[in-house]
Protein backbone atom coordinates (compact mmCIF):
# COMPACT_ATOMS: atom_id res chain seq x y z
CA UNK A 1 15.68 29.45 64.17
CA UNK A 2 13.74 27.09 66.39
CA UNK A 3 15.83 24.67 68.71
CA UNK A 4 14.87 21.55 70.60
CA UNK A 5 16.64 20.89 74.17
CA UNK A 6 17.51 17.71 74.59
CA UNK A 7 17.16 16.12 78.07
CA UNK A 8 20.60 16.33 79.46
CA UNK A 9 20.48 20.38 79.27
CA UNK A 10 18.98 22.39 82.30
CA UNK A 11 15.67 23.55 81.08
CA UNK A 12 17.29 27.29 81.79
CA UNK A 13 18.62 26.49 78.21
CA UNK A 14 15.10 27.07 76.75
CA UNK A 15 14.54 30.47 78.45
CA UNK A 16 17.63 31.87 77.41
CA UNK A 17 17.84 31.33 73.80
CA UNK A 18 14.14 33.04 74.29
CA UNK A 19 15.74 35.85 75.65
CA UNK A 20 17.74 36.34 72.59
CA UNK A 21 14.58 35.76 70.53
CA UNK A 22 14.54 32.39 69.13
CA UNK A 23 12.17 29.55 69.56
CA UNK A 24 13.24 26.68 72.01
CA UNK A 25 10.97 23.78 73.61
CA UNK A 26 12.18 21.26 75.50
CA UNK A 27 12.50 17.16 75.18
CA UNK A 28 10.41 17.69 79.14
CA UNK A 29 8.08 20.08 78.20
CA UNK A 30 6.79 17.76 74.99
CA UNK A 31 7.03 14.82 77.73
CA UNK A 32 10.10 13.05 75.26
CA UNK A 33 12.19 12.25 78.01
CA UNK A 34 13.80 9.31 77.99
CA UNK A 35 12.77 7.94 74.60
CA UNK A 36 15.34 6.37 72.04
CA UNK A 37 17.91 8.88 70.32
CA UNK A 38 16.38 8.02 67.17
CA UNK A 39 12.74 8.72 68.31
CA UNK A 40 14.23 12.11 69.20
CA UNK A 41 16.33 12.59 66.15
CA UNK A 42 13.06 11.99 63.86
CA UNK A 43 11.03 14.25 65.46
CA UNK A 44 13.30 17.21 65.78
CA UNK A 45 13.96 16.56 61.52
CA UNK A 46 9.95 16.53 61.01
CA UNK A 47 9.91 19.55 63.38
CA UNK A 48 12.75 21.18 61.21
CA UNK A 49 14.24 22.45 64.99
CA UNK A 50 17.84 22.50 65.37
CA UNK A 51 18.67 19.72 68.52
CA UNK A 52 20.88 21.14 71.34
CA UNK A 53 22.62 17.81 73.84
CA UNK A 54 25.14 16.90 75.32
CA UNK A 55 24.67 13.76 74.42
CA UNK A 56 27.68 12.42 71.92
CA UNK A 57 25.85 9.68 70.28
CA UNK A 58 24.45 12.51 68.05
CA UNK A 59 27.69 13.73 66.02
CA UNK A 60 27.47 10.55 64.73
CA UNK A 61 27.44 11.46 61.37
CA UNK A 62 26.49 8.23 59.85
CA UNK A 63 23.39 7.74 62.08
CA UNK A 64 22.36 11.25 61.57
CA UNK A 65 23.55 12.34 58.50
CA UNK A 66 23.94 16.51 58.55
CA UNK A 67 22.08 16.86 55.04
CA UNK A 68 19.05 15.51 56.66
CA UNK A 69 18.61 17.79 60.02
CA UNK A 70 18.23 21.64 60.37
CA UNK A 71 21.07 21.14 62.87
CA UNK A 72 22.58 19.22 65.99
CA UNK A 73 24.62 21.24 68.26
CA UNK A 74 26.56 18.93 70.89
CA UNK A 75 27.64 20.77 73.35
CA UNK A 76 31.19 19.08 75.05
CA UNK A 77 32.29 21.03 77.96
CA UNK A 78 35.11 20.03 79.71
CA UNK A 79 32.79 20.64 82.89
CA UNK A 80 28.94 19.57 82.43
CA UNK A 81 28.14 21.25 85.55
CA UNK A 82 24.65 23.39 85.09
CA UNK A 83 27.06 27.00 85.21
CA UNK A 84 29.18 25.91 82.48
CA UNK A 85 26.62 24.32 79.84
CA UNK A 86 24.24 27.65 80.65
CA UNK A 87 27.29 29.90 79.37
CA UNK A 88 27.63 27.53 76.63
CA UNK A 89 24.09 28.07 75.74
């Protein structure tokens, strides 16, 4: 599996799921930050990476229909504090 963090995830998200042996970049690292969700959502589908966020625009179903992504994981802590969303992670 290959995963995409969004923005709004500490970067420590990355290096853990490469801990566990799976693929992760970053929305920084590809210098993506701050572009539209859609921009985003396109080029994590052409990428075929699962997108980790927090943000809740994406589980919008009708915008980004499941059938068409490898996956979108949004994350929706009680807490969005960097300790909590890293245990999430």
């Amino acid at each position: 599996m290959t995963f995409k963090i969004d923005e709004n995830l500490p970067w420590e998200a990355a290096s853990i799921l490469q801990q566990h042996g799976f693929e992760a970049d970053t929305v920084w690292g590809e210098s993506l930050s701050g572009v539209r969700d859609q921009v985003l959502a396109n080029r994590v589908r052409r990428e075929h990476k699962i997108l980790i966020t927090l943000d809740l625009d994406f589980s919008n179903i009708h915008a980004y229909p499941p059938a068409e992504y490898s996956g979108i994981i949004v994350l929706r802590p009680r807490v969005q504090d960097k300790a909590t969303v890293l245990r999430f992670v």
